[in-house]
Protein backbone atom coordinates (compact mmCIF):
# COMPACT_ATOMS: atom_id res chain seq x y z
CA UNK A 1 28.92 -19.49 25.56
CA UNK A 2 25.02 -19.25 25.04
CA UNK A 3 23.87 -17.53 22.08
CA UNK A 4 20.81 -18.29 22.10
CA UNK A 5 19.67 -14.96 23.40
CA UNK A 6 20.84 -13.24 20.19
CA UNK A 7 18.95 -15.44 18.30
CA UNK A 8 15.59 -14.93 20.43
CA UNK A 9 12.81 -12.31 18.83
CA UNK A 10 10.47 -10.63 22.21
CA UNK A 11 7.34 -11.18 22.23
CA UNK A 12 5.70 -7.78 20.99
CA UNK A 13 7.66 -8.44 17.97
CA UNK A 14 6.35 -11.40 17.73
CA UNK A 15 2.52 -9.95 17.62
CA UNK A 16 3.38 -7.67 14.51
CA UNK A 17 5.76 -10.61 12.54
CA UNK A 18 4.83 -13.60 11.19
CA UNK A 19 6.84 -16.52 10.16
CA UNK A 20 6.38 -17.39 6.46
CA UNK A 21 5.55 -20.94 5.45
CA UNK A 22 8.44 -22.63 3.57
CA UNK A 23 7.50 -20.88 -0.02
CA UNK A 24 7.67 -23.12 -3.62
CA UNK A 25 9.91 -23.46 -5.91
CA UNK A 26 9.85 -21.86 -8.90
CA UNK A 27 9.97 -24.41 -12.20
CA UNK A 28 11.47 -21.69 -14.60
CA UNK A 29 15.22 -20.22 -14.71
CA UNK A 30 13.88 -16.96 -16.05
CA UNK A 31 13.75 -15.67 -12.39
CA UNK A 32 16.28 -14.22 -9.99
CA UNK A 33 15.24 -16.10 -6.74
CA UNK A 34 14.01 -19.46 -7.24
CA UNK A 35 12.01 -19.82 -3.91
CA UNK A 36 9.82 -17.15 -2.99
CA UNK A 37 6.74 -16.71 -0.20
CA UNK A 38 3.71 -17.06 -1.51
CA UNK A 39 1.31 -14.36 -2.35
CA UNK A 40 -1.43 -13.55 0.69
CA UNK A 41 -0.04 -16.70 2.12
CA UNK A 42 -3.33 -17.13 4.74
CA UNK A 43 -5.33 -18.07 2.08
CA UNK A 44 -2.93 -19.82 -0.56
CA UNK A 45 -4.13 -22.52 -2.33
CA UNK A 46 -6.73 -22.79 0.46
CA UNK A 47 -9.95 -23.40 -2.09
CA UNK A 48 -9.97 -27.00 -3.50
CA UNK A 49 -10.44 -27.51 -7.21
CA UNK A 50 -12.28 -30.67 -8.62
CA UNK A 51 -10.35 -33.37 -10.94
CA UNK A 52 -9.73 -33.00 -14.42
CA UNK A 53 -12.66 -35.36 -15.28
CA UNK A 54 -15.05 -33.56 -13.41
CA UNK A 55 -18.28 -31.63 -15.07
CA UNK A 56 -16.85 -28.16 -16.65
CA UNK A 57 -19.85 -26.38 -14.67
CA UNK A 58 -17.88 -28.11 -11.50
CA UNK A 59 -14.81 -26.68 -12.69
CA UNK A 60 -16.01 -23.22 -13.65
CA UNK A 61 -17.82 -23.00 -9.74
CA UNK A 62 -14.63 -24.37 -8.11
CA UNK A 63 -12.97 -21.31 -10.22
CA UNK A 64 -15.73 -18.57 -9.56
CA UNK A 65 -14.88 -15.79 -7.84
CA UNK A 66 -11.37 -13.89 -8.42
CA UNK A 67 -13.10 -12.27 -11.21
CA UNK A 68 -15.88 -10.37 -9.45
CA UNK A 69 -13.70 -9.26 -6.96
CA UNK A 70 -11.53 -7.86 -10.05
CA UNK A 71 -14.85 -6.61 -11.50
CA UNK A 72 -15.31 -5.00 -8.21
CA UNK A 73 -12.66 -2.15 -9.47
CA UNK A 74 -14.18 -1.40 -12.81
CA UNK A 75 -17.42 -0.30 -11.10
CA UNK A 76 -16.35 1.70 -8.40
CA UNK A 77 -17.29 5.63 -7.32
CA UNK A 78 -14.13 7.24 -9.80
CA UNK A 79 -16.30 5.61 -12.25
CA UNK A 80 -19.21 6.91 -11.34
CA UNK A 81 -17.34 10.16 -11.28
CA UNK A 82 -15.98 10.19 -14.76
CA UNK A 83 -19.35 8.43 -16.68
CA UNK A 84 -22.06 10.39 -15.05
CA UNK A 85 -19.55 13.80 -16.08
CA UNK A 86 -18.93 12.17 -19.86
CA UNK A 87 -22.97 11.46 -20.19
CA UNK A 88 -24.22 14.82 -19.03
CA UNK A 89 -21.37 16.46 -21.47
CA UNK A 90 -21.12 14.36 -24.39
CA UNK A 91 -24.46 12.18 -23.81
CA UNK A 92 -23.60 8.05 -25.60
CA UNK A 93 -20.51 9.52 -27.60
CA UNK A 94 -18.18 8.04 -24.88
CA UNK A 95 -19.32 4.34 -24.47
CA UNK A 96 -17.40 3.12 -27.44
CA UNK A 97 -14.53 4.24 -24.94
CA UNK A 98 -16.30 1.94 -22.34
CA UNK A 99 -16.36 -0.67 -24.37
CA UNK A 100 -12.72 -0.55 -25.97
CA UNK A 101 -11.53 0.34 -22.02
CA UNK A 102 -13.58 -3.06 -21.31
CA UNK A 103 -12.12 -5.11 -24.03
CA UNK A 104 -8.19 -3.97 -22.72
CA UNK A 105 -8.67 -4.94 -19.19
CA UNK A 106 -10.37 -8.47 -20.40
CA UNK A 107 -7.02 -9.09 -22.34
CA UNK A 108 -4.51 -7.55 -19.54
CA UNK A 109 -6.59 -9.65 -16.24
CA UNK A 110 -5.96 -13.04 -18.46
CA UNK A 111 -2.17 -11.77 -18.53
CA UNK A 112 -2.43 -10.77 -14.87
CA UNK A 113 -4.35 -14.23 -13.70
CA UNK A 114 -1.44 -16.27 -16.23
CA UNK A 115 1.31 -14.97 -14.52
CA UNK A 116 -0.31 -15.66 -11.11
CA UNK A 117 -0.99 -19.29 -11.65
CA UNK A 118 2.31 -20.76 -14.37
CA UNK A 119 4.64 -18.51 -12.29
CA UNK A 120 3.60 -18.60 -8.20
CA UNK A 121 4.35 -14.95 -8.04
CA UNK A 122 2.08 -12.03 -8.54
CA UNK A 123 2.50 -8.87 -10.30
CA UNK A 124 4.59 -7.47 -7.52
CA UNK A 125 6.83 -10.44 -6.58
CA UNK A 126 7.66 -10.47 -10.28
CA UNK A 127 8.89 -6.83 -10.71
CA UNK A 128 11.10 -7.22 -7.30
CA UNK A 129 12.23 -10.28 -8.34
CA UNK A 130 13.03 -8.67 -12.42
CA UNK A 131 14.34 -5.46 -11.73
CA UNK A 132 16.86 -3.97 -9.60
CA UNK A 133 16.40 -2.67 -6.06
CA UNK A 134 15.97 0.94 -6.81
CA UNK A 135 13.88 0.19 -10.39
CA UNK A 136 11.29 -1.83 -7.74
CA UNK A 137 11.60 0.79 -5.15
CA UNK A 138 10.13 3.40 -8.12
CA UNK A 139 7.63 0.90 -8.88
CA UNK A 140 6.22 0.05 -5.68
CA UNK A 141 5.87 4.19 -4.91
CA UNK A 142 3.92 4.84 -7.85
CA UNK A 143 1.40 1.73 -7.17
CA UNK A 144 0.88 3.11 -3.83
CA UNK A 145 -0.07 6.26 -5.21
CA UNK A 146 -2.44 4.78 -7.72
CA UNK A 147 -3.87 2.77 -4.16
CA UNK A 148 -4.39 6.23 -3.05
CA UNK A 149 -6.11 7.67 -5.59
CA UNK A 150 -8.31 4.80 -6.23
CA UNK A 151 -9.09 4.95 -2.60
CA UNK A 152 -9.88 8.31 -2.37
CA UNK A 153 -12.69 7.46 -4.86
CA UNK A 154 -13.88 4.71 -3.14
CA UNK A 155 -13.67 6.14 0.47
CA UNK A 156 -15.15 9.53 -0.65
CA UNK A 157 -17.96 7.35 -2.84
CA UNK A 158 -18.78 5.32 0.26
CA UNK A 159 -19.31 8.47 2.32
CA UNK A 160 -21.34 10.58 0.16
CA UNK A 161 -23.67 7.60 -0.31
CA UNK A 162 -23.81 7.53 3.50
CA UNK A 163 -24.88 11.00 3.43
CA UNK A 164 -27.15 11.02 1.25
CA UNK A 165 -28.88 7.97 2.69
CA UNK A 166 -28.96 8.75 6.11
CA UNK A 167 -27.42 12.74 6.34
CA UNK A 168 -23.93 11.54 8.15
CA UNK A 169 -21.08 14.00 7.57
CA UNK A 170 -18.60 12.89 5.21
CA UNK A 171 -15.78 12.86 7.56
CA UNK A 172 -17.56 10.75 9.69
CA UNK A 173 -18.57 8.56 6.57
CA UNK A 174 -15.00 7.77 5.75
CA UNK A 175 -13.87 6.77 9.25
CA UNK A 176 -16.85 4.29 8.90
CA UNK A 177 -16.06 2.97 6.10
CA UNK A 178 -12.45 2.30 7.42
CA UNK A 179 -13.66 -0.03 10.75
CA UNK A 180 -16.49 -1.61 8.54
CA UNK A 181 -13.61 -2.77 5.73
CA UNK A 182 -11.92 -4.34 8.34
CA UNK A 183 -14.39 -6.11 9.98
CA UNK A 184 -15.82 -7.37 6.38
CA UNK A 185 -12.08 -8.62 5.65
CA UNK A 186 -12.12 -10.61 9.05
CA UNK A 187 -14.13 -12.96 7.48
CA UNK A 188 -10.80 -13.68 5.12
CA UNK A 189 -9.97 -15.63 8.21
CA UNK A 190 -13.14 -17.76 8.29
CA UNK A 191 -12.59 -18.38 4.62
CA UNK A 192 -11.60 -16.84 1.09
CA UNK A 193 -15.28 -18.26 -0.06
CA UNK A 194 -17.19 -15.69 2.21
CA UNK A 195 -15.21 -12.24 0.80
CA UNK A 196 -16.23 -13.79 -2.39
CA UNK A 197 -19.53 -14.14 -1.65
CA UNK A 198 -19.81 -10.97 0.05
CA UNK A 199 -18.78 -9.40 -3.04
CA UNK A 200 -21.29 -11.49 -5.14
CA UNK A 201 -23.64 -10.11 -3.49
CA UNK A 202 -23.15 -6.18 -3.42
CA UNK A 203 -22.54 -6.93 -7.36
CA UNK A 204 -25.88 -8.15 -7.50
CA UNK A 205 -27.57 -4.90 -5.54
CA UNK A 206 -25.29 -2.62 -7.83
CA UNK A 207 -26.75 -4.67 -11.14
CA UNK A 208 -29.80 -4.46 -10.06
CA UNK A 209 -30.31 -1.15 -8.91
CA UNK A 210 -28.95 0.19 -12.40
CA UNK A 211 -31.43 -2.05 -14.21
CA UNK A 212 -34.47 0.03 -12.71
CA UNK A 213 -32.18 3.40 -13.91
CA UNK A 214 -31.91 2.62 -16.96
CA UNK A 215 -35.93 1.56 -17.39
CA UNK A 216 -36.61 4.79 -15.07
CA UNK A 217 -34.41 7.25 -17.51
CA UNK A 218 -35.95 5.94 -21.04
CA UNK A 219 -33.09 6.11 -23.01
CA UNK A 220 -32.38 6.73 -26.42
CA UNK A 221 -31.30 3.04 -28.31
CA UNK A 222 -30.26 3.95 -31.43
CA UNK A 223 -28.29 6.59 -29.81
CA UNK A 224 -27.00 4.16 -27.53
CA UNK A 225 -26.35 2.06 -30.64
CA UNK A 226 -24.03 4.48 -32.24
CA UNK A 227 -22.61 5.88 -28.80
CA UNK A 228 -20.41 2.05 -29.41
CA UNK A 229 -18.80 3.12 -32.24
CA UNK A 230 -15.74 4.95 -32.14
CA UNK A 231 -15.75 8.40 -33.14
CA UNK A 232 -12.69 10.36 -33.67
CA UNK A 233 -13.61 13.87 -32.44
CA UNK A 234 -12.68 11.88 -28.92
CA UNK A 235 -9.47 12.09 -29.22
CA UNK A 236 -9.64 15.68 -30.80
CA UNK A 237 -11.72 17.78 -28.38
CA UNK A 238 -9.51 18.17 -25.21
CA UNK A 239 -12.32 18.24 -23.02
CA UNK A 240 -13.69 14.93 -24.33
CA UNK A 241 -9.75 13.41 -23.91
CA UNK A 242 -9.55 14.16 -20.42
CA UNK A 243 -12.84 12.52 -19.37
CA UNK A 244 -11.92 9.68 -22.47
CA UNK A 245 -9.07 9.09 -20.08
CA UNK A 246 -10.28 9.18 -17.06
CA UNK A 247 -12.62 6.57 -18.18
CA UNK A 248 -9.49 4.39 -18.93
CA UNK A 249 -7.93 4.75 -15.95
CA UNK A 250 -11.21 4.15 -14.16
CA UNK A 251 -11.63 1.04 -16.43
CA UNK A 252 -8.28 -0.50 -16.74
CA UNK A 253 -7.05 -0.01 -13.24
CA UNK A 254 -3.64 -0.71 -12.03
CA UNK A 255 -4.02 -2.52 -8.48
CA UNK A 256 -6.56 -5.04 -10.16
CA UNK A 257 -3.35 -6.57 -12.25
CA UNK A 258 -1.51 -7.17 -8.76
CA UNK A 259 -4.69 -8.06 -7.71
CA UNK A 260 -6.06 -10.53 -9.76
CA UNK A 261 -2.20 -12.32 -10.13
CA UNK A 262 -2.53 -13.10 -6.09
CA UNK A 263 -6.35 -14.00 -5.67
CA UNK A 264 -6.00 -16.85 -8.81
CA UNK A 265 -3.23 -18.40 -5.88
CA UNK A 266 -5.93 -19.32 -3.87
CA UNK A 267 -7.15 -22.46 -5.94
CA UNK A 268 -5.54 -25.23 -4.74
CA UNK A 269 -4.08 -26.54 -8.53
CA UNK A 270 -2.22 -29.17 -9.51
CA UNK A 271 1.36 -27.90 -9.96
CA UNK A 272 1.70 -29.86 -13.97
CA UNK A 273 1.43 -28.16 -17.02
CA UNK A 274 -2.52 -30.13 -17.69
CA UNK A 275 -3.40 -28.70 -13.97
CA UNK A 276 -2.48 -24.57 -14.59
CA UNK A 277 -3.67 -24.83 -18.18
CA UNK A 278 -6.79 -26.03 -16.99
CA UNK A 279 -6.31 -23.05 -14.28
CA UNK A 280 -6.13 -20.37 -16.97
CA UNK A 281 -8.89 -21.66 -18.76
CA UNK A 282 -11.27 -21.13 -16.01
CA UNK A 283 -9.67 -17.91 -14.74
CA UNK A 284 -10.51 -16.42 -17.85
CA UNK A 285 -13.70 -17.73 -18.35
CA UNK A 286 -14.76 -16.08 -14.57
CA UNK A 287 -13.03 -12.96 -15.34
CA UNK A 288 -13.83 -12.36 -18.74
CA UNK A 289 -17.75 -12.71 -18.13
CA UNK A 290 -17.32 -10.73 -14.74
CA UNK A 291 -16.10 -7.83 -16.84
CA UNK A 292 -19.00 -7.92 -18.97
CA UNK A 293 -21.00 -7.21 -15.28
CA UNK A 294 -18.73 -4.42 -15.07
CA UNK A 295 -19.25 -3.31 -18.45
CA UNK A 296 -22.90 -3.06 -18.07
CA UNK A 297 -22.66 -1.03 -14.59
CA UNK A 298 -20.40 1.05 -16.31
CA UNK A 299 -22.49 1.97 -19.44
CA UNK A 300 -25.55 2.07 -17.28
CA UNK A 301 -24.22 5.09 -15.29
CA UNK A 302 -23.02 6.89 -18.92
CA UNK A 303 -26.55 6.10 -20.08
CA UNK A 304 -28.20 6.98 -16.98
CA UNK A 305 -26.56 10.46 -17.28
CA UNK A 306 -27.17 10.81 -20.93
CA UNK A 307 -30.73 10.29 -20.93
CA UNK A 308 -31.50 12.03 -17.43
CA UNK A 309 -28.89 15.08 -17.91
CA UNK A 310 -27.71 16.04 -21.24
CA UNK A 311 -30.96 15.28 -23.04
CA UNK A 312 -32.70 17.78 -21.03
CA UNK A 313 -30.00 20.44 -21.30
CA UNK A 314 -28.08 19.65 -17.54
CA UNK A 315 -24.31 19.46 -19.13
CA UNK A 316 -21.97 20.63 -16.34
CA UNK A 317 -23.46 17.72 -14.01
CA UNK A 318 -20.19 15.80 -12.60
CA UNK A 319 -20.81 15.53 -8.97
CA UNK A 320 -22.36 12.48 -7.45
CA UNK A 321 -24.57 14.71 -5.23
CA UNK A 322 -25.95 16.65 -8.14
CA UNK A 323 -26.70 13.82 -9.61
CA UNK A 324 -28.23 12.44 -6.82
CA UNK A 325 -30.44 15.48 -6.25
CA UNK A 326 -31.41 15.77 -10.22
CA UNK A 327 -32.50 11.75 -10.89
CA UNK A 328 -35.87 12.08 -9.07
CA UNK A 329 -37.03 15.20 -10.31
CA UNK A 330 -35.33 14.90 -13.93
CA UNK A 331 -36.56 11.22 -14.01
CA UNK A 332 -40.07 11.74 -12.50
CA UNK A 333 -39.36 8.25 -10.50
CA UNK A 334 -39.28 8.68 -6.44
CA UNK A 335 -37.03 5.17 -6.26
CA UNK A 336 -34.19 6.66 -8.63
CA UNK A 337 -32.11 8.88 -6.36
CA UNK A 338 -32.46 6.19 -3.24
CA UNK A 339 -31.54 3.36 -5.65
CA UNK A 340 -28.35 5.35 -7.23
CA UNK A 341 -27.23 5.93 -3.51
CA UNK A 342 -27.46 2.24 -2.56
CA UNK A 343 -26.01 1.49 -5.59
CA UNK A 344 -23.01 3.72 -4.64
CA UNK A 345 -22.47 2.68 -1.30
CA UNK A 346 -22.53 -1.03 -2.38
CA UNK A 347 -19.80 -0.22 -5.18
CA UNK A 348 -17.75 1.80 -2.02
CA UNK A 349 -17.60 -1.28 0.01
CA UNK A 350 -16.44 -3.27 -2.19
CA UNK A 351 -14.06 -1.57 -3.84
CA UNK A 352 -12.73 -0.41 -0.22
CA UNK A 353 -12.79 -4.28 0.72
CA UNK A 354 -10.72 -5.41 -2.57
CA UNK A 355 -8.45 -2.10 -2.66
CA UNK A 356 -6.91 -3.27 0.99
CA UNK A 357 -5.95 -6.50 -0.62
CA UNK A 358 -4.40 -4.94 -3.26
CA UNK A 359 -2.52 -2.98 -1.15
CA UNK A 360 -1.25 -5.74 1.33
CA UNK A 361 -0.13 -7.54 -1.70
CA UNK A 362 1.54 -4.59 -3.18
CA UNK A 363 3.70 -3.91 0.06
CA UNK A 364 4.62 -7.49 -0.05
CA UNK A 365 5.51 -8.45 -2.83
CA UNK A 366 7.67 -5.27 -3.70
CA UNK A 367 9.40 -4.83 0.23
CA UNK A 368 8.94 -8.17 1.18
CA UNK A 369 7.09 -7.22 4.91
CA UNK A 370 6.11 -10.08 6.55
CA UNK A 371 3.70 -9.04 9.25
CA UNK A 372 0.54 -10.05 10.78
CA UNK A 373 -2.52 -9.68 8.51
CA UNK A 374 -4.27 -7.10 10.54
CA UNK A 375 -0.99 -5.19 11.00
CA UNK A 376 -0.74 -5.32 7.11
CA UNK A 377 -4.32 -4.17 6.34
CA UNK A 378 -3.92 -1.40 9.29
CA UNK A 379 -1.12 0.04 7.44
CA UNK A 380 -2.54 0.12 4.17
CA UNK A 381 -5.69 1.41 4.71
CA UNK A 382 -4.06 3.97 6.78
CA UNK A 383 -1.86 4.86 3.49
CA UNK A 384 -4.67 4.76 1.26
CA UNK A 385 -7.35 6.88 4.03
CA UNK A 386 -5.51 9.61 5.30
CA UNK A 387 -5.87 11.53 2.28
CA UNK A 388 -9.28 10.66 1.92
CA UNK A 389 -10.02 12.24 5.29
CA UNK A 390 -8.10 15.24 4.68
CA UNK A 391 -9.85 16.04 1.20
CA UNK A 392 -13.66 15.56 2.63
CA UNK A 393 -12.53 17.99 5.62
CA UNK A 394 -10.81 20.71 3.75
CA UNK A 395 -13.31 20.52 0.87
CA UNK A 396 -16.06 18.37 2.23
CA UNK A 397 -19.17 18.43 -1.28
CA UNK A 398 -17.77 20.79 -2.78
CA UNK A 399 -15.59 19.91 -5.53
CA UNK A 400 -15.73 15.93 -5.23
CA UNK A 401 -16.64 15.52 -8.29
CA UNK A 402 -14.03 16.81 -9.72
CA UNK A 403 -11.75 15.07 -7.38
CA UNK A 404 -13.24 11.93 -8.20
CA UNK A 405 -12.29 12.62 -11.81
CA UNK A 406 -8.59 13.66 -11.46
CA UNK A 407 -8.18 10.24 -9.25
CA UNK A 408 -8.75 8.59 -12.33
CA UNK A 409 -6.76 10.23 -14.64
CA UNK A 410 -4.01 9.88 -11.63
CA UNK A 411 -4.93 6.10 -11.92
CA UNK A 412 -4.28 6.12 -15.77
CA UNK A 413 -0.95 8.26 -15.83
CA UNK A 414 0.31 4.85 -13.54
CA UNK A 415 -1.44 2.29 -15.75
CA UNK A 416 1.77 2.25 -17.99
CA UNK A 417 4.15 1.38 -14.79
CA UNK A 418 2.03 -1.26 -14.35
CA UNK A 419 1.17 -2.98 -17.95
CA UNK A 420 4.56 -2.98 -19.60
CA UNK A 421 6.06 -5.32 -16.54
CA UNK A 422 2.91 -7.61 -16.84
CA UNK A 423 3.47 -8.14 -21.11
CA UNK A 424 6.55 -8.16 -20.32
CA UNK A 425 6.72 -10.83 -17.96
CA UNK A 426 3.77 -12.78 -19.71
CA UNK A 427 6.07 -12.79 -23.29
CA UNK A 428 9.04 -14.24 -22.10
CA UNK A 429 9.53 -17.59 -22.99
CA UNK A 430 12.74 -18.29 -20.36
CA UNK A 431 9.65 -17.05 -17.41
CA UNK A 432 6.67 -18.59 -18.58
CA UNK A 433 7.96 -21.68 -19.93
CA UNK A 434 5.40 -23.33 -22.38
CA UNK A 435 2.66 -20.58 -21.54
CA UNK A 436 4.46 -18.06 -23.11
CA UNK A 437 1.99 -15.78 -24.84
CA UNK A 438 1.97 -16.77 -28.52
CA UNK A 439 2.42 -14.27 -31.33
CA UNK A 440 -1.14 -12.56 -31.63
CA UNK A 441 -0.95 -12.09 -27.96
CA UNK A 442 1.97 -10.40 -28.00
CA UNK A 443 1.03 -8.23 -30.74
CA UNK A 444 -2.44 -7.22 -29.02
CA UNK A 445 -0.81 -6.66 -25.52
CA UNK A 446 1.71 -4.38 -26.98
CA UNK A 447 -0.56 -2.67 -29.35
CA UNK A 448 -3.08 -2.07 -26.13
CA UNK A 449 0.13 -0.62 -23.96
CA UNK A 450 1.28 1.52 -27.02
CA UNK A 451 -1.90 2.98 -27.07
CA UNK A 452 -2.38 3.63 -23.31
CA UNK A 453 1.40 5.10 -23.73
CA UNK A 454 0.47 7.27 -26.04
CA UNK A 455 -3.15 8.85 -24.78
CA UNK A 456 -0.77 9.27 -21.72
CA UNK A 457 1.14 11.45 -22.80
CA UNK A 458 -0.68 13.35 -25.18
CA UNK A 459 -2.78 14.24 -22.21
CA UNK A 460 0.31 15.27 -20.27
CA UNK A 461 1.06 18.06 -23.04
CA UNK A 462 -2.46 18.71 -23.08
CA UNK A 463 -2.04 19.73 -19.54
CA UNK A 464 0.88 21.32 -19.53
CA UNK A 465 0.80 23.16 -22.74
CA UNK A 466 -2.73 23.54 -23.86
């Protein structure tokens, strides 16, 4: 008897499925399944890496990239959101948070980009492949939300720049920015290289653009100078918490941990201990001075608001269209507003761009879906944008701002789910082998999760019973 028939998928199916590669073998006993797919598995290892005796400014090019697409997520709109609202309140006091928010996700991206390269797995291959069924099931619901909240900031961003630029309705912003993400990730097909370049370049117009802001607004140094040291009425005044913490959630952002542990796949490495420490060395190095990009886009916006808003008495500013309105006049320079909107749609885009990777990685690593890359990025953008649309037409400007903010602290209530895995994973000796983390590590990667822990929940009872 023929059985073949049983065994034969239709061809529809076929369009939506596609048939994994035969995935590597994992070196270490420390994990449940020792074969696995690999992560975004179109562009594995597709970028070739020079010899070990190469130049290191070779190397460091060869490795360039991954981390300004990470960067990409600590400069996007729910920042813009929660520093322009903590500069207009509290002018400088907030960029030693900033900074300390900065110096956190620098530690936690070389965890994320170490697991990625000694392990073959990213963040969310390793949790379904740790915990139990249900345990990953929890997981992989509460990263989606954080996708969804980090993409309401970034959708809404992208259309309010649109509307301020050229007066297009916000609803009709966000569906744009859905079809022009997907065409920009079509060029994944043509090459990792050219989304990596693509997001060079945006980086460059938002750096730039918040250069002649910071010139424009004529801020105060020495309060700038002190604004960097920590101050403890932060933690103290409520008010200040809340936007503290939405600043850490904006900063240290969830996604970019699964995100970062699948892009670092695409460097074709040799699979020996010298080839993936060399890896990590380089991974760093890109996303380590990448976050210092993101540190200075990030401080420029607090500054921006600090010197333009709360130094002339404009406190309750929190909405990107106030702000908007207020930089010329306030600032006395014509360029400011237009440059701040460009600036904010470049920062939409690609945060839009590198949030629907995060998202197809996230739905395959923890459920294991194997279907055609546009099918995968339809889906998740269609998670993260559906309650971006609903929120601009039920409230369209008014209240974004403060929607913008909450996103963030949504963001940083999930942080937790997302960083104890990731030490976790990173400190085990029977996973990781010989890159185990070594002692100091493990001491600062705790002390960093015990701290967003604990701001956690003291701004859950500050919620709840305040």
């Amino acid at each position: 008897m023929n059985n073949s028939s049983t065994n034969t998928v239709s061809q529809p199916v076929k369009d939506f499925i596609e048939t994994p590669p035969k995935p590597p073998v994992s070196e270490h006993p420390g994990w449940r399944q020792a074969r696995h797919a690999p992560s975004l598995q179109e562009v594995y290892a597709s970028i070739k890496v020079p010899a070990h005796d190469a130049s290191f400014w070779r190397k460091l090019f060869a490795f360039w990239g991954p981390g300004l697409m990470v960067a990409v997520g600590y400069m996007d709109p729910g920042n813009w959101a929660t520093d322009i609202a903590g500069g207009a309140r509290y002018g400088y006091t907030l960029l030693s948070v900033i900074l300390i928010s900065n110096l956190f996700a620098m530690l936690l991206q070389h965890l994320a980009a170490k697991l990625g390269i000694v392990t073959g797995r990213d963040l969310a291959q390793a949790c379904r492949d740790h915990y139990s069924k249900p345990v990953a099931m929890v997981l992989w619901v509460l990263c989606e939300i954080a996708i969804a909240a980090c993409d309401l900031a970034e959708v809404i961003g992208s259309a309010i720049a649109l509307n301020l630029l050229f007066g297009l309705p916000l609803p009709w912003g966000v569906v744009l920015t859905i079809l022009d993400v997907l065409v920009v990730l079509y060029f994944q097909n043509k090459g990792f290289r050219i989304i990596e370049s693509i997001v060079a370049g945006l980086i460059v117009v938002i750096f730039g653009c918040f250069l002649y802001e910071i010139i424009a607004s004529n801020p105060d140094w020495l309060g700038i100078a002190a604004g960097l040291v920590p101050q403890t009425r932060v933690v103290t005044d409520p008010g200040m918490l809340y936007i503290a913490i939405g600043i850490l959630g904006a900063t240290v952002m969830p996604h970019n941990l699964y995100l970062h542990s699948s892009i670092v796949q695409t460097r074709a490495i040799e699979q020996t201990e010298e080839g993936k420490r060399m890896a990590i060395k380089f991974a760093t190095i890109d996303s380590t001075v990448a976050l210092f990009l993101a540190f200075f886009v990030n401080a420029a916006i607090l500054v921006t608001a600090a010197a333009a808003f709360h130094r002339n008495g404009y406190f309750n500013v929190a909405d990107i269209n106030d702000a908007h309105k207020l930089l010329a006049p306030v600032l006395g320079a014509g360029a400011a507003s237009v440059l701040f909107a460009v600036a904010l749609l470049a920062s939409g885009q690609n945060s839009t761009l590198t949030g629907t990777l995060a998202g197809q990685i996230v739905m395959e690593g923890f459920l294991h879906i194997r279907l055609k890359p546009w099918m995968r990025r339809l889906i998740t953008r269609a998670i993260a944008v559906i309650p971006a649309l609903i929120v601009t037409i039920l409230y369209g400007e008014k209240g974004t701002g403060e929607l913008l903010v909450l996103s963030q602290v949504i963001l940083s209530l999930q942080l937790s789910f997302a960083v104890v895995p990731l030490v976790l994973f990173t400190g085990s000796k029977l996973k990781m082998g010989v890159f185990t983390n070594s002692l100091l590590v493990k001491v600062l990667a705790w002390t960093v999760s015990a701290i967003i822990i604990t701001l956690n929940a003291y701004l859950l009872l500050e919620m709840f019973l305040g």
